[in-house]
Protein backbone atom coordinates (compact mmCIF):
# COMPACT_ATOMS: atom_id res chain seq x y z
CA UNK A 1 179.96 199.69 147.81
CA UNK A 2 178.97 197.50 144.92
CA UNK A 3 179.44 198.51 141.68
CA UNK A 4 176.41 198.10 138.85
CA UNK A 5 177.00 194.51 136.94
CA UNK A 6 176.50 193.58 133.67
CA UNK A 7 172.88 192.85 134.29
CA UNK A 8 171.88 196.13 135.89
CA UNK A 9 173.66 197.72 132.90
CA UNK A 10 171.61 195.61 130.63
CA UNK A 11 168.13 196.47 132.66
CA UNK A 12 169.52 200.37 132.46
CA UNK A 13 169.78 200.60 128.78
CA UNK A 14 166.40 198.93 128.07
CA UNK A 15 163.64 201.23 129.18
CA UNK A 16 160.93 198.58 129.04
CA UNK A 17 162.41 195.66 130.72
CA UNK A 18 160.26 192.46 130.13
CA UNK A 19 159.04 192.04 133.79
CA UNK A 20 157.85 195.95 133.53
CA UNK A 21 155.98 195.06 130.31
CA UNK A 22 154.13 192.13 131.80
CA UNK A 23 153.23 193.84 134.46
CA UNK A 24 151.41 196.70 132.69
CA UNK A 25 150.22 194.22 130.28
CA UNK A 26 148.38 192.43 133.41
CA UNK A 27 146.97 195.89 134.81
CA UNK A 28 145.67 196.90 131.13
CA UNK A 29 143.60 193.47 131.59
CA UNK A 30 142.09 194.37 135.23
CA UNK A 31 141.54 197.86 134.45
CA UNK A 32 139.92 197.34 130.85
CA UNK A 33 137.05 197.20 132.71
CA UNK A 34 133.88 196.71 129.63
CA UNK A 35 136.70 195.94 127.31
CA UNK A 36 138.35 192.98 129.48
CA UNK A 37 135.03 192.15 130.66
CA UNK A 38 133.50 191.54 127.00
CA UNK A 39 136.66 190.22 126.13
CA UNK A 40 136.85 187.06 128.67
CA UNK A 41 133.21 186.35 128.33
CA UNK A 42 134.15 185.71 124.36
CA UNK A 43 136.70 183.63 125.54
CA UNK A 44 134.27 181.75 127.84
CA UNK A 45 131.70 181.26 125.14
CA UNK A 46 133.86 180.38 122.51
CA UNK A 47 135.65 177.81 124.70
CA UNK A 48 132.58 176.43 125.50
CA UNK A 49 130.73 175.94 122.60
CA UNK A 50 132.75 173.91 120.37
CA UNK A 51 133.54 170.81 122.79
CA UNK A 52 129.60 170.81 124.58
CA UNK A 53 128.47 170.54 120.32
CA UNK A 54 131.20 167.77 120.00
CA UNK A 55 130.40 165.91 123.33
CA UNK A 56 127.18 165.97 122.24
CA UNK A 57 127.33 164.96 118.73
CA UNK A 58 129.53 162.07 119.82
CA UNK A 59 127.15 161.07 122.65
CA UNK A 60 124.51 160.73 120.22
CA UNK A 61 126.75 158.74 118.12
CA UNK A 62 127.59 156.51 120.81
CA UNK A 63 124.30 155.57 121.37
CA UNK A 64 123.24 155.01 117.53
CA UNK A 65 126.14 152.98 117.28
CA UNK A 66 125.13 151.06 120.34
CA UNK A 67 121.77 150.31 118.93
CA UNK A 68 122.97 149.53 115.29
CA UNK A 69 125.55 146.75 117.15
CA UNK A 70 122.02 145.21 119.28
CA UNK A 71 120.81 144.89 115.80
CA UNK A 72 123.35 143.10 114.21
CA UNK A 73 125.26 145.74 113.05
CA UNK A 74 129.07 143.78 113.34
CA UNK A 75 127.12 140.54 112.25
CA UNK A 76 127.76 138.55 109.13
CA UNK A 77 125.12 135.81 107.45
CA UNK A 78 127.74 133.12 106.16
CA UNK A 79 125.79 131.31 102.90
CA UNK A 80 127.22 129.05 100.64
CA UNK A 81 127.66 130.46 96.88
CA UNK A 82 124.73 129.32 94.56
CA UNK A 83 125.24 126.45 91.92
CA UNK A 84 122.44 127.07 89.49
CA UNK A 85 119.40 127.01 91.18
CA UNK A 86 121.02 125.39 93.90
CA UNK A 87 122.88 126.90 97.26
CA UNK A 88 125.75 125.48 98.94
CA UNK A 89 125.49 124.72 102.67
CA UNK A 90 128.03 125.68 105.34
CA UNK A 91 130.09 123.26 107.12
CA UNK A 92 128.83 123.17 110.70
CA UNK A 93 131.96 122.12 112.18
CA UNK A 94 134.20 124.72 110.65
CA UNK A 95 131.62 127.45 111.39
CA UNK A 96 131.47 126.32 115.10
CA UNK A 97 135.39 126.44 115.15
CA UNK A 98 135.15 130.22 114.26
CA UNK A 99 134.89 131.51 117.90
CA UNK A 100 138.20 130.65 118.64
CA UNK A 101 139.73 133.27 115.69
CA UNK A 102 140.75 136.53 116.41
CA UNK A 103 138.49 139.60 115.89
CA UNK A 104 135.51 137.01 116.02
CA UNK A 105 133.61 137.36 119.12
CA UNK A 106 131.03 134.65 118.60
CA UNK A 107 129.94 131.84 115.63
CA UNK A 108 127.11 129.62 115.19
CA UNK A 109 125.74 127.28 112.55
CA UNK A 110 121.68 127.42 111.92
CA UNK A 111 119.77 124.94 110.13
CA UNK A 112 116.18 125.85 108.49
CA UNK A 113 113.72 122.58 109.08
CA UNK A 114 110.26 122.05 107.67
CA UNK A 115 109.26 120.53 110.82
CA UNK A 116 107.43 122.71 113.71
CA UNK A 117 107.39 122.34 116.95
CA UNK A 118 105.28 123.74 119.81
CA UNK A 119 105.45 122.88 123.90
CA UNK A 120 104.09 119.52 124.72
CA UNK A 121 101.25 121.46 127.02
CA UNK A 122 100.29 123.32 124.19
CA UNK A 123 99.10 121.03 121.90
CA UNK A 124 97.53 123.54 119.53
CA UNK A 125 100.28 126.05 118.97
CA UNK A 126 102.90 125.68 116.35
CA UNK A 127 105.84 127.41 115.61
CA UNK A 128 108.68 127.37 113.27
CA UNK A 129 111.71 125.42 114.63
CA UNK A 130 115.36 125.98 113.62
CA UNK A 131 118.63 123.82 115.20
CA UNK A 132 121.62 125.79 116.08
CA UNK A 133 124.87 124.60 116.84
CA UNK A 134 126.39 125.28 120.52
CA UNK A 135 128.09 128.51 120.13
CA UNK A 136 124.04 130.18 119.82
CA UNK A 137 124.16 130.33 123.36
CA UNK A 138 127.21 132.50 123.31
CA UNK A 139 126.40 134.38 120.51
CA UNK A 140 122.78 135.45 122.06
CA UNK A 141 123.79 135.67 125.83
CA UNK A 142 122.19 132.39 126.65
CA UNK A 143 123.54 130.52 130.13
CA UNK A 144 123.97 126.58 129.36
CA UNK A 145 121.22 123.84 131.88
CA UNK A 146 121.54 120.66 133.12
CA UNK A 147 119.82 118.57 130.48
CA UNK A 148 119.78 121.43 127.71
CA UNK A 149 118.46 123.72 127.20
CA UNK A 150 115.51 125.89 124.46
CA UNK A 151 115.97 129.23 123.33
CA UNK A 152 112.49 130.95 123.32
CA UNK A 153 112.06 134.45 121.82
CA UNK A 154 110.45 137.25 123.63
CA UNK A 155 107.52 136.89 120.66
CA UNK A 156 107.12 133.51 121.69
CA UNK A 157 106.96 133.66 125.48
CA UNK A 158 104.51 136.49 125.15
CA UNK A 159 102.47 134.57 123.07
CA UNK A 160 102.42 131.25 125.30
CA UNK A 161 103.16 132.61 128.41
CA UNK A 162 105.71 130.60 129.06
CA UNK A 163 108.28 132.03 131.42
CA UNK A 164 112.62 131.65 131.45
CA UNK A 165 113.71 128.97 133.66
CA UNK A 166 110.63 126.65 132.67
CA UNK A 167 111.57 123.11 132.04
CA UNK A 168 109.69 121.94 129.12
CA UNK A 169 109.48 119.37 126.49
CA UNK A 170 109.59 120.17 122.81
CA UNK A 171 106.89 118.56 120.04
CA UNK A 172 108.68 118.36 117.07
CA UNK A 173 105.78 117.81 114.09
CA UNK A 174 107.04 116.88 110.54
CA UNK A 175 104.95 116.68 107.07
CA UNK A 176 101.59 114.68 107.40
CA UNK A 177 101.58 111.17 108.56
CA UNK A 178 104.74 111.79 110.16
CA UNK A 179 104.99 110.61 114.38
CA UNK A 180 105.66 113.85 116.11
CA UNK A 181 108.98 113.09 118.21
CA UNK A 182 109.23 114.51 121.60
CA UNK A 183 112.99 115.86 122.84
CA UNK A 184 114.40 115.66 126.47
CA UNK A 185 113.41 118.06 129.25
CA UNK A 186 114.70 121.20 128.60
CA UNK A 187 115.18 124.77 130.24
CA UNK A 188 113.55 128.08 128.83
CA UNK A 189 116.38 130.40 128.03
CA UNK A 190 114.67 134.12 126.67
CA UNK A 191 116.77 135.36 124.21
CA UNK A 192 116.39 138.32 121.89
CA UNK A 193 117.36 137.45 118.03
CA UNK A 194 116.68 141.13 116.75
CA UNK A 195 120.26 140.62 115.90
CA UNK A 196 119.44 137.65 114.16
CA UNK A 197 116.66 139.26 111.99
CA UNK A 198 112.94 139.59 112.32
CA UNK A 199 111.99 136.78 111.08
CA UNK A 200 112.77 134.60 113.89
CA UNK A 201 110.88 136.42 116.60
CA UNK A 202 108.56 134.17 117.47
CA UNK A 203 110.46 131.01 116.77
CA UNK A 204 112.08 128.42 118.83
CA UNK A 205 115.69 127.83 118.83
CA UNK A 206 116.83 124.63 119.44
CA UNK A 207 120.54 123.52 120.05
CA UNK A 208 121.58 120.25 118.50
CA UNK A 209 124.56 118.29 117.22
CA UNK A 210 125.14 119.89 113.58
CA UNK A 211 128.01 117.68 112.13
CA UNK A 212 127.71 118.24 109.00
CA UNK A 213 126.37 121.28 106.89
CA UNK A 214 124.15 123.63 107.65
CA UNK A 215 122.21 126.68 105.77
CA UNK A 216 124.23 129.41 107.32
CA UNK A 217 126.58 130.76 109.69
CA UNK A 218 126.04 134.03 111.88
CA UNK A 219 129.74 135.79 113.09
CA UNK A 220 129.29 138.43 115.07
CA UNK A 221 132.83 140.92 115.01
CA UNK A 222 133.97 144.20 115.93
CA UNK A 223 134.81 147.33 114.38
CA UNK A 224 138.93 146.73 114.69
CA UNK A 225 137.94 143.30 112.92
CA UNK A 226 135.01 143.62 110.93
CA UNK A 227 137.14 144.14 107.36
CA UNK A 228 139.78 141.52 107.67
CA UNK A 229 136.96 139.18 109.43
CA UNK A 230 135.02 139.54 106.00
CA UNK A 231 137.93 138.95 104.18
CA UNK A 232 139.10 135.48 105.50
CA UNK A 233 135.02 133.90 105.78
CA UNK A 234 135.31 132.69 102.05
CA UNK A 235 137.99 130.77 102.84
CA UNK A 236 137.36 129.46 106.27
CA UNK A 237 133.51 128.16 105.45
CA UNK A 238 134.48 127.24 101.75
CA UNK A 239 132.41 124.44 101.06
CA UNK A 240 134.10 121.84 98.38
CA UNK A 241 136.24 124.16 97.58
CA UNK A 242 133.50 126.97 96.32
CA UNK A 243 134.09 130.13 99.12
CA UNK A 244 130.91 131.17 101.31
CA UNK A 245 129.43 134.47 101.12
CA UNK A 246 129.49 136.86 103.92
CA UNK A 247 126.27 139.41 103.92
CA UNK A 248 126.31 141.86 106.68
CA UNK A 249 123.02 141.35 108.88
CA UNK A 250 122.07 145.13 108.23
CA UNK A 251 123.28 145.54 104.59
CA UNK A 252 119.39 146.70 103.57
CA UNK A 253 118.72 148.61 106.55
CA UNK A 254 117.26 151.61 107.89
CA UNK A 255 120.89 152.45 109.31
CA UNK A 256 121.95 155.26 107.40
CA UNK A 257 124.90 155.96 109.13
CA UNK A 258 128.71 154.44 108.80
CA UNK A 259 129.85 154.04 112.34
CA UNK A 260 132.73 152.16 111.24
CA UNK A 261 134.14 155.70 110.07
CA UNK A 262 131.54 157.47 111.81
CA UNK A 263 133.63 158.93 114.47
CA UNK A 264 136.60 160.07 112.79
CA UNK A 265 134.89 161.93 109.78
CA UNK A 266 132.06 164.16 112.09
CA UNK A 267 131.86 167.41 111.34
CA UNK A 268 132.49 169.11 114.68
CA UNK A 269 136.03 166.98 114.85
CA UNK A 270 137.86 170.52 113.95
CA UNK A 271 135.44 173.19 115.06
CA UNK A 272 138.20 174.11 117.41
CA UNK A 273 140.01 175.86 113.91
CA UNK A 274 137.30 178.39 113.53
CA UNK A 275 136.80 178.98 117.08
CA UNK A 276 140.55 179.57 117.13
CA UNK A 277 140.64 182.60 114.60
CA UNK A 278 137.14 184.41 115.97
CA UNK A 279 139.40 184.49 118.99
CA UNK A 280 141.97 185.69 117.04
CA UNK A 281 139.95 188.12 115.17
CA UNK A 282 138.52 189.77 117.94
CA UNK A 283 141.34 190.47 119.59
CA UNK A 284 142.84 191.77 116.50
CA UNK A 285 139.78 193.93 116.26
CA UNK A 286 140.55 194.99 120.15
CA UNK A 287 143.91 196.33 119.43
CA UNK A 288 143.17 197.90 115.97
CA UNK A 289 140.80 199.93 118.04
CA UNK A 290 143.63 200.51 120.68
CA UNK A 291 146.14 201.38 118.03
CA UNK A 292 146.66 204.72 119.49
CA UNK A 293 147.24 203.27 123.11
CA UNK A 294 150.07 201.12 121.45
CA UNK A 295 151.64 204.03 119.91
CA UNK A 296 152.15 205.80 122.90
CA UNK A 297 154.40 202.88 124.21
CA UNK A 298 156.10 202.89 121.18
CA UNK A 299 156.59 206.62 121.38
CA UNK A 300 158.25 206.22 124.50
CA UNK A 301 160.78 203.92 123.80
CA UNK A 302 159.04 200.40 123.73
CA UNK A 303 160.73 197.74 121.63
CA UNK A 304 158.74 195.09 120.04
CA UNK A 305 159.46 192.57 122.20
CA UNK A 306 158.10 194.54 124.94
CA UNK A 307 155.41 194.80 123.57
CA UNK A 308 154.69 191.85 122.48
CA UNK A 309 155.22 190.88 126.32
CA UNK A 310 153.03 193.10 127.22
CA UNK A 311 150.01 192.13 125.23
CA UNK A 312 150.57 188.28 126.10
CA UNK A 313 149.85 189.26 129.40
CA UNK A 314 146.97 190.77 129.13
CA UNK A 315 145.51 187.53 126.96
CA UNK A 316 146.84 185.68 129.55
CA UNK A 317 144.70 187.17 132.17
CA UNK A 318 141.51 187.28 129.71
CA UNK A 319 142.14 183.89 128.73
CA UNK A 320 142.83 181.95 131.79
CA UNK A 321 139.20 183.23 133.03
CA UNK A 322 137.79 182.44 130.41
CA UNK A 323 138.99 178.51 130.04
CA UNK A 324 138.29 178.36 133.59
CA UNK A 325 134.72 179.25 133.20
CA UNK A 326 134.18 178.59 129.82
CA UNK A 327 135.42 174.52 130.26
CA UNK A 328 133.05 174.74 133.42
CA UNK A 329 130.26 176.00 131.48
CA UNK A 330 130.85 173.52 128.62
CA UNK A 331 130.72 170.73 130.62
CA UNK A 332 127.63 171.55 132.61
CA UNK A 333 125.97 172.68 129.38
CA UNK A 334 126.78 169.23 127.11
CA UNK A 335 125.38 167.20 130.16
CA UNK A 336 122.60 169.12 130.40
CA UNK A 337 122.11 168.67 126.83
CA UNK A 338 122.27 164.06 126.93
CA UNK A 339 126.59 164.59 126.42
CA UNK A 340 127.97 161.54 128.66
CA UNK A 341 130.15 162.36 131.30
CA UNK A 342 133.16 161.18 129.76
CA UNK A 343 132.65 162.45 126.33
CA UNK A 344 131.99 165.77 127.51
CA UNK A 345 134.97 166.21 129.90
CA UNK A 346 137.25 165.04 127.20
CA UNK A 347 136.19 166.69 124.17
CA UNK A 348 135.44 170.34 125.91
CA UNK A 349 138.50 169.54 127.26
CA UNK A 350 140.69 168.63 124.14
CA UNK A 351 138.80 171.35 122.27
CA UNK A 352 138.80 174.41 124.73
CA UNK A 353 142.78 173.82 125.13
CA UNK A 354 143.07 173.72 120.83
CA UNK A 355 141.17 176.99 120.61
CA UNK A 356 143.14 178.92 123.25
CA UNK A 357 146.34 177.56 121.73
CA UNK A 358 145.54 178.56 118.11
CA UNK A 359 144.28 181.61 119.33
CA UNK A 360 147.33 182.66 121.30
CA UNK A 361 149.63 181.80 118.22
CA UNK A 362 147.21 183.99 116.29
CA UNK A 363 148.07 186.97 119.26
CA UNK A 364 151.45 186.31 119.15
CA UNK A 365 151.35 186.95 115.20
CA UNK A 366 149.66 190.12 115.86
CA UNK A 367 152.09 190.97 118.32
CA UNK A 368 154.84 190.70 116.04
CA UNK A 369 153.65 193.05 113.41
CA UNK A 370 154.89 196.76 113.58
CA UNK A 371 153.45 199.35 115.96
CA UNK A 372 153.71 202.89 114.97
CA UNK A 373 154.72 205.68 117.09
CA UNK A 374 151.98 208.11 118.21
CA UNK A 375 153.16 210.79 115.73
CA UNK A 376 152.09 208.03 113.26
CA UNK A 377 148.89 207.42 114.61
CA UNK A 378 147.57 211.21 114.90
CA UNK A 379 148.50 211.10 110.63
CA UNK A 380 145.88 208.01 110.49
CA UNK A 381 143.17 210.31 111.81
């Protein structure tokens, strides 16, 4: 017959082994009944809550920040510096060239004319005409035509009724006396310059060779770029030596918000913390109330370890229902409320799994504190 080993020895002296304490820690949680049932639905909510209100703060900040890019918001207006009355132009060229540094997305040179200009089939309409170099097809979304082509705004197509994909011919009118000059067939592109500004809805864009100078320079860059892009434009469209000055196209806007920091300094970014200790608090508050339950234990021979076991299961059974359903109901509940898909499985995700593991530090601090024996707890009375 086998004789008792070291480990049955060890299990003999210790009269709540930890398996023994888990278990009754996971049969306090299904037989709690109320008290587990109130407990897990906190759980639920409070997992919940914090990621659907962070989804959808960042949703809405997704699309603000969308709309604040359509309007220019990583754009720069390159201008040369002012002389006395007089301004500096760009040079054309080295503007142009800008497309092919990193962190710049697109570059074009514009140059301001007195002429106008209007289609050669509408006599009677004039509009304000500006050249652009090349890279204003990139820059706007434009797709390049045999034979050229004319960027029309959306004010001036609605206007004319001219339609994208027309092949006109452009009447370009300068100051009295002056013989209008008509330009080569060329194809209608529609493109929206709200990023431009609102003055040129309405105008005509027309590409041409820009050699020279020109009145200013639009860079559009993005937010990994948009600081050291500012930085280096001085330098790259100095003009005679004199830097250019970069404006950003929305610097007087009705943009209120930074998105370039936007995202990492939004309120809800650590609403997981408090979330965290109301878990922690009410189940502090749960076994204050059950301080007499834990004294019997101790009373018959629990050690703290034990016990500490023994209450980790139990918040281990409350707990995992409650992330189950309370990431489910997050997630349904931030899409319900305009969250997008992604943001709202990530952030209830990364916020639901930071609250239950500050919380569970927070139960494993209360588990370490000192239980009285049952003796002690009939003195508290």
């Amino acid at each position: 017959m086998r004789g008792p080993t070291h480990e049955d020895r060890l299990v003999s002296r210790r009269i709540w082994p930890l398996s023994l304490a888990a278990r009754e820690g996971v049969s306090t949680a299904r037989t709690g009944r109320w008290t587990s049932l109130l407990m897990a639905l906190a759980v639920t909510w409070i997992v919940a809550a914090p990621g659907a209100a962070d989804a959808i703060s960042v949703s809405k900040l997704m699309d603000g920040e969308k709309a604040w890019i359509d309007a220019g918001g990583y754009v720069f207006v390159v201008t040369g510096a002012r002389d006395g009355d007089t301004q500096n132009p760009i040079p054309a060229p080295a503007c142009e060239a800008l497309a092919s540094v990193d962190g710049i997305g697109a570059a074009f040179a514009l140059q301001r004319s007195d002429a106008t200009g209007t289609l050669s089939y509408i006599p009677g309409g004039r509009v304000s005409l500006y050249d652009v170099s090349a890279g204003a097809l990139d820059f706007l979304g434009a797709a390049p035509a045999d034979g050229g082509v004319l960027l029309a705004t959306k004010g001036f197509l609605e206007r004319t009724g001219a339609t994208a994909g027309d092949v006109v011919t452009v009447v370009r009118r300068g100051a009295t006396n002056t013989v209008p000059v008509t330009s080569d067939p060329l194809t209608i592109r529609a493109v929206d310059t709200a990023v431009m500004g609102d003055e040129f809805d309405g105008a005509l864009l027309v590409p041409a060779q820009l050699n020279s100078t020109a009145d200013s320079c639009y860079v559009r860059t993005d937010a990994a770029h948009v600081s050291a892009v500012k930085a280096a434009l001085p330098t790259l469209l100095a003009h005679e030596g004199k830097p250019a000055i970069p404006n950003p196209r929305l610097f007087q806007s009705d943009f209120t918000v930074d998105y370039t920091h936007a995202y990492e300094n939004r309120a809800l970014r650590w609403v997981w913390v408090p979330a965290a200790a109301l878990l922690g608090l009410l189940w502090a508050m749960l076994q204050w109330f059950r301080r007499s339950h834990v004294a019997i234990y101790a009373t018959f021979g629990m050690k703290p370890a034990a016990r500490l076991v023994m209450q980790l299961g139990e918040w281990g059974v409350l707990a995992g229902f409650g992330v189950v359903w309370g990431w489910g109901l997050g997630v349904v509940g931030a899409l319900a409320l305009g969250a997008h898909a992604a943001q709202a499985v990530e952030l209830v995700t990364f916020h639901g799994v930071l609250t239950v593991i500050g919380a569970t530090a927070l139960v494993v601090l209360l588990g370490l504190r000192p239980a009285g024996t049952l003796l002690n707890a009939l003195k508290d009375r």
